[in-house]
N, C-alpha and C. Protein backbone atom coordinates (compact mmCIF):
# COMPACT_ATOMS: atom_id res chain seq x y z
N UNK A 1 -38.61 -4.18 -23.65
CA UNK A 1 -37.41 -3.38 -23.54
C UNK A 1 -36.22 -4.15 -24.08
N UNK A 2 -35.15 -3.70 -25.00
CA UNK A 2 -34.07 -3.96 -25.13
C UNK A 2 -32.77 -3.93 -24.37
N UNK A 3 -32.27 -4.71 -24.24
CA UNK A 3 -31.25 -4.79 -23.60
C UNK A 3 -29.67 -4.37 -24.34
N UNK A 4 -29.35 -3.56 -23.26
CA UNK A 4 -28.08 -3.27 -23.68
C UNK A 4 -27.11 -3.67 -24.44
N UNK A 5 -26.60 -3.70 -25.45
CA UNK A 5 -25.62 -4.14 -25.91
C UNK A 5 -24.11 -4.27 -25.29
N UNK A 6 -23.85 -2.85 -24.33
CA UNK A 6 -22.78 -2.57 -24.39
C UNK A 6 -21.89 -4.15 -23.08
N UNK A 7 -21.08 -4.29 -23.40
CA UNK A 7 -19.88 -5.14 -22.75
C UNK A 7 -20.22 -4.72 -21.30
N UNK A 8 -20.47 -5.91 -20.17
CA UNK A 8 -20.50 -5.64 -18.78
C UNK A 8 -19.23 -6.01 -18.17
N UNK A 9 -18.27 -5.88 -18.88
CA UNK A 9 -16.76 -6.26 -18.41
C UNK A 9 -16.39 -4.82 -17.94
N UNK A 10 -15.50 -4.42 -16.75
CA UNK A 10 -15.02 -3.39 -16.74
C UNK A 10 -14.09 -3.24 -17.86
N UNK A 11 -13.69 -1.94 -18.25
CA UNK A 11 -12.80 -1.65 -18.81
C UNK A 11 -11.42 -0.96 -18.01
N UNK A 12 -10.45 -1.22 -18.19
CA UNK A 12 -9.39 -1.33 -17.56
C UNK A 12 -8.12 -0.10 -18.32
N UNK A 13 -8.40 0.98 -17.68
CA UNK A 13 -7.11 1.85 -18.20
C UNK A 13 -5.94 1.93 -17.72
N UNK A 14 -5.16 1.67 -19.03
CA UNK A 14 -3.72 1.32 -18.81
C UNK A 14 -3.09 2.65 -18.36
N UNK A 15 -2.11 2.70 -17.61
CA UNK A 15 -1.20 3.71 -16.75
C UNK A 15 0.17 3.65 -16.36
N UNK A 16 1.08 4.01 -17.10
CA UNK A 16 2.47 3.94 -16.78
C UNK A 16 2.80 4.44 -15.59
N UNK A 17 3.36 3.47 -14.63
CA UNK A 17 3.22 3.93 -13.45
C UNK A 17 4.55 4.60 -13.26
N UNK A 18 4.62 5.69 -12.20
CA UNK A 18 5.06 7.00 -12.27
C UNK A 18 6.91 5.96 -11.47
N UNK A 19 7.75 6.30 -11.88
CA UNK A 19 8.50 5.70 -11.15
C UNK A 19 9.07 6.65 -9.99
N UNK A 20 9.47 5.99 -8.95
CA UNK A 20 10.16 6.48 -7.74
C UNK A 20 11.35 7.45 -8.42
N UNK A 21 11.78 8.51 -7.64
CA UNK A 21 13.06 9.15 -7.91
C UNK A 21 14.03 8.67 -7.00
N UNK A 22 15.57 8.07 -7.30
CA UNK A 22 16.19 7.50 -6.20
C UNK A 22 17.23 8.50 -6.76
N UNK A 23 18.15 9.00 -5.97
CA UNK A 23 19.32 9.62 -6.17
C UNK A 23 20.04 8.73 -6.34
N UNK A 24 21.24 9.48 -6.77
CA UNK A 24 22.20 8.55 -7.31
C UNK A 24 23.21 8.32 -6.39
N UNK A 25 23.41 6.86 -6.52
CA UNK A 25 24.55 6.56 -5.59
C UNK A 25 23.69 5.88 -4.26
N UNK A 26 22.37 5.70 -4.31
CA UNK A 26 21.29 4.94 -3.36
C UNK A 26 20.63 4.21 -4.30
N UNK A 27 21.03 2.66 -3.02
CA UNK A 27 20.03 1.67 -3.61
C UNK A 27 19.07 1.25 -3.12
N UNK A 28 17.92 0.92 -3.76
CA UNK A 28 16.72 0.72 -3.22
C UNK A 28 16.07 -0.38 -3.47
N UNK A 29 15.86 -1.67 -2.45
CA UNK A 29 15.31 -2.97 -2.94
C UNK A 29 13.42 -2.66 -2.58
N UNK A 30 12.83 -3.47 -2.85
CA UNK A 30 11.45 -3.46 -2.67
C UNK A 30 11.11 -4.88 -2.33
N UNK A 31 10.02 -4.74 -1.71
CA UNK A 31 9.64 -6.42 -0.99
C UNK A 31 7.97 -6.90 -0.97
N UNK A 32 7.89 -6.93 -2.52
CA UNK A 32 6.23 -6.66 -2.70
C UNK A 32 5.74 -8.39 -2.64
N UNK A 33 6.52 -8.67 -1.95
CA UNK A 33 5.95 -10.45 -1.27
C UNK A 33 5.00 -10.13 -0.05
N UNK A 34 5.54 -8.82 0.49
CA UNK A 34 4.67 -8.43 1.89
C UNK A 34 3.84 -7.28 1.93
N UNK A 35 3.46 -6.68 0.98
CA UNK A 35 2.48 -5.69 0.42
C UNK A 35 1.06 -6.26 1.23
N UNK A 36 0.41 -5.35 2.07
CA UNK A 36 -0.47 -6.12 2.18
C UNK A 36 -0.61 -6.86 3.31
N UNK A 37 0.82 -7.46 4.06
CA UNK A 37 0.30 -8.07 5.10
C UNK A 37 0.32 -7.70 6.84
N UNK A 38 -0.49 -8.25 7.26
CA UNK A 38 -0.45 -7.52 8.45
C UNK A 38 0.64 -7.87 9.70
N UNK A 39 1.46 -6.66 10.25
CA UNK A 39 2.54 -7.14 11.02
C UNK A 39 2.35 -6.89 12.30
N UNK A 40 3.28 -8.43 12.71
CA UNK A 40 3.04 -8.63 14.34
C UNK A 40 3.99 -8.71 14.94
N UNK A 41 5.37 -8.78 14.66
CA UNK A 41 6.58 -8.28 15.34
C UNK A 41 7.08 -8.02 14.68
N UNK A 42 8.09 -7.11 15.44
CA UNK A 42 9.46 -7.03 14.66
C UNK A 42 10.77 -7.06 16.10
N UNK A 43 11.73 -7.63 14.90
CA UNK A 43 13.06 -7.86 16.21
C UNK A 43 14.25 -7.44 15.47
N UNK A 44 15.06 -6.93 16.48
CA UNK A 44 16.28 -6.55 16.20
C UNK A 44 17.31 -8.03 17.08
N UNK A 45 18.36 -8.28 16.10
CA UNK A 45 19.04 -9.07 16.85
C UNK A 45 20.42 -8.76 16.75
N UNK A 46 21.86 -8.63 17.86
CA UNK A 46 22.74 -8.75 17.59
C UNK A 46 23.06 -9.71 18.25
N UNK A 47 24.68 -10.41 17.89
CA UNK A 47 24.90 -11.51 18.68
C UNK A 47 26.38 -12.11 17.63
N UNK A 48 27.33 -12.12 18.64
CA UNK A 48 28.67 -12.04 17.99
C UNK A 48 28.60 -12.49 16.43
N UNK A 49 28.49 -11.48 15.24
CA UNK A 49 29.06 -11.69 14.29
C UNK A 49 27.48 -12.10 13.39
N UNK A 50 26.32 -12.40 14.58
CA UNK A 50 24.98 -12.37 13.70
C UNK A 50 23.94 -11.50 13.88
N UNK A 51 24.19 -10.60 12.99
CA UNK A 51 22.72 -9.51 13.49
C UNK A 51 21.71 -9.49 12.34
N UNK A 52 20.70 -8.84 12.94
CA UNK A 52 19.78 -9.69 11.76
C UNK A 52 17.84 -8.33 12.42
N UNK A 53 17.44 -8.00 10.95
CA UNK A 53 16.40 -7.47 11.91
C UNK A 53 15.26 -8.57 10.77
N UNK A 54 13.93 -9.13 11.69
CA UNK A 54 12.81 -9.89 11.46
C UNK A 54 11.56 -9.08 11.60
N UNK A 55 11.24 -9.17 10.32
CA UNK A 55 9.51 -8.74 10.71
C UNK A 55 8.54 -9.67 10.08
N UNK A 56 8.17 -10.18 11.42
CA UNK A 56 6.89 -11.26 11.29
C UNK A 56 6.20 -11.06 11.10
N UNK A 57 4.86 -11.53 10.15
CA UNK A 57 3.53 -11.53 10.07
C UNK A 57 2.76 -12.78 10.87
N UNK A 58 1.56 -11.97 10.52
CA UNK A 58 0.36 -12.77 11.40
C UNK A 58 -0.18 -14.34 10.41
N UNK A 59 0.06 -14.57 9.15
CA UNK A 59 0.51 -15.57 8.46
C UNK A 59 1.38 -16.23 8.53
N UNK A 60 2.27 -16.28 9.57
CA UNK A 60 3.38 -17.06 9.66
C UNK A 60 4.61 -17.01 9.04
N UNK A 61 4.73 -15.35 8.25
CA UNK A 61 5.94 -16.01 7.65
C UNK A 61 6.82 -14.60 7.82
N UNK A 62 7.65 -14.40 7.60
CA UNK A 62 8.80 -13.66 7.69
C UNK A 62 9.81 -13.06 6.81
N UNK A 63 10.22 -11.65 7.00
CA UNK A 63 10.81 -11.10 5.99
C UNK A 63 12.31 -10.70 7.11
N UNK A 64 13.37 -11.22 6.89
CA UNK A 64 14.78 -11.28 7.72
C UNK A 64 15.41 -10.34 6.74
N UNK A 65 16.32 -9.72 7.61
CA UNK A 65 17.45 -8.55 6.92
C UNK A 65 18.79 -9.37 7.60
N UNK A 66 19.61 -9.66 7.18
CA UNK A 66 20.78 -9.70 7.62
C UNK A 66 21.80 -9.11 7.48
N UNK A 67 22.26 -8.45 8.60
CA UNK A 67 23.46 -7.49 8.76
C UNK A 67 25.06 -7.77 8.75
N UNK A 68 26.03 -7.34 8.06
CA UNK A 68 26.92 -7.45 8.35
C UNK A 68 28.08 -6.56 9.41
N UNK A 69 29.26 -7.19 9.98
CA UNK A 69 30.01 -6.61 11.02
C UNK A 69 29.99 -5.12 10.42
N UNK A 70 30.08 -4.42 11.57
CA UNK A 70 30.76 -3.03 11.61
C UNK A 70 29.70 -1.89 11.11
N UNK A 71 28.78 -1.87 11.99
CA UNK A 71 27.27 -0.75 11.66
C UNK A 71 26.59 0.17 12.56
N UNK A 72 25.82 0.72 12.63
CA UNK A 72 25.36 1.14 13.73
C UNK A 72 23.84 1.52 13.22
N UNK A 73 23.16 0.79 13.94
CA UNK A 73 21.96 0.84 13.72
C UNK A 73 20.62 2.33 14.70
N UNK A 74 20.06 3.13 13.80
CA UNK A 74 19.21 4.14 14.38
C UNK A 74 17.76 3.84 14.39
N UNK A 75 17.19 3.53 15.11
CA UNK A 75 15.51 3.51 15.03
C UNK A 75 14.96 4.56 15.44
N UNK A 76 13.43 4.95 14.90
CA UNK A 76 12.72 5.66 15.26
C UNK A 76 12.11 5.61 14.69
N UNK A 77 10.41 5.56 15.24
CA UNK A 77 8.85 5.37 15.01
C UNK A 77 8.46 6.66 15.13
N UNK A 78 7.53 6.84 13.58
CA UNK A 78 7.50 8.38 13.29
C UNK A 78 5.94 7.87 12.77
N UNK A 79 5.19 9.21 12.41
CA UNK A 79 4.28 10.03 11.88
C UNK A 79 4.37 10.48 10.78
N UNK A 80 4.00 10.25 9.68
CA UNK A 80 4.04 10.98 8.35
C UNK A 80 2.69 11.44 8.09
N UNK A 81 1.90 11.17 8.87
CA UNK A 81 0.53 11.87 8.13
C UNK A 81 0.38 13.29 7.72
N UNK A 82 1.08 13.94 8.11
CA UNK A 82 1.12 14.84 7.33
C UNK A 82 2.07 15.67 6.03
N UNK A 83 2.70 14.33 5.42
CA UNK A 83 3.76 14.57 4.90
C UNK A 83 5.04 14.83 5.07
N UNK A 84 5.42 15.09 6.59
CA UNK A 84 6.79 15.19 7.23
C UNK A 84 6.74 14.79 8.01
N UNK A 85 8.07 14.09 8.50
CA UNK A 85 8.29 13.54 9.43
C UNK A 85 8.37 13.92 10.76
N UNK A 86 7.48 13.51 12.06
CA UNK A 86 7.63 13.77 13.12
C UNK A 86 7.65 12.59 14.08
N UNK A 87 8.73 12.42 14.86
CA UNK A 87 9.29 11.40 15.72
C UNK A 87 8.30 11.15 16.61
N UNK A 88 7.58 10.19 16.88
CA UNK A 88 7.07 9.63 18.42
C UNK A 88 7.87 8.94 19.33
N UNK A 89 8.78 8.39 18.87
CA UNK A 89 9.70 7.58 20.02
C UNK A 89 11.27 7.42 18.97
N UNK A 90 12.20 7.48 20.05
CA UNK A 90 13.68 7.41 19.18
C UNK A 90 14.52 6.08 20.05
N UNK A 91 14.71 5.61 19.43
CA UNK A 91 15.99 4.47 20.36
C UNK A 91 17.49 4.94 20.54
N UNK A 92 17.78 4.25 21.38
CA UNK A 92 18.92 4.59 21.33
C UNK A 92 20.37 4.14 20.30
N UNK A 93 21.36 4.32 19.76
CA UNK A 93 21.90 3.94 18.63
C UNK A 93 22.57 2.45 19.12
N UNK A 94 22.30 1.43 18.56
CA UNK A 94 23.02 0.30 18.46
C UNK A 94 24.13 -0.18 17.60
N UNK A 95 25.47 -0.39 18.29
CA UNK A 95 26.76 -0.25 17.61
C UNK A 95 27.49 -1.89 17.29
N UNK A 96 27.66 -2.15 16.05
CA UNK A 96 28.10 -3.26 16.62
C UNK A 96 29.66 -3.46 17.39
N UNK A 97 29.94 -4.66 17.58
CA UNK A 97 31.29 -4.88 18.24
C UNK A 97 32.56 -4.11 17.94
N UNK A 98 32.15 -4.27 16.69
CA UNK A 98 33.80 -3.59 15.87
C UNK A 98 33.72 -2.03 16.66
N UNK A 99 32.54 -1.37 16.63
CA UNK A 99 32.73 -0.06 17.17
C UNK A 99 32.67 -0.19 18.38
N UNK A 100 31.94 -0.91 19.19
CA UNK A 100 32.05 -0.51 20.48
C UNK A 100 33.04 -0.36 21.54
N UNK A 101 33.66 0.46 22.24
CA UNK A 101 34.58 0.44 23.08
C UNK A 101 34.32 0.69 24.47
């Protein structure tokens, strides 16, 4: 029997990947250092003049947001599996100093 000639390399089709639509006047960063990894906390911190939200991985390492004065922060852990959003739990709004009275 003869053996195949043909190349046992996959072949690899090229694909312009579709870009995101961002409206205008929104900016959008991306953080493909953490694609992939698996997360084990996350923290919200305020604290005169340092707020800051952390999400740790199980590798040890960390992706920090740092906030500046005068914000108000909304959480809520949602459901998209079916393409829209449905809330499982909502927090309550966190204000910083400048607003709070």
């Amino acid at each position: 029997m003869k053996s195949s000639r043909r190349s046992r390399t996959k072949i690899l089709h090229l694909r312009k990947k579709k870009k995101k639509y961002i409206a205008p006047g929104r900016r959008v960063l991306w953080f493909p250092q953490v694609k992939g990894k698996r997360l084990a906390e996350v923290e919200f911190s305020t604290y005169s003049g340092n707020h800051s939200i952390a999400l740790r991985f199980d590798d040890k390492t960390e992706l920090r947001f740092g906030i500046e004065p005068g914000f108000t922060m909304y959480a809520d852990y949602a459901d998209w599996k079916t393409g829209n959003h449905r809330a499982i739990r909502e927090w309550r709004a966190v204000r910083s100093k400048v607003f709070r009275e």
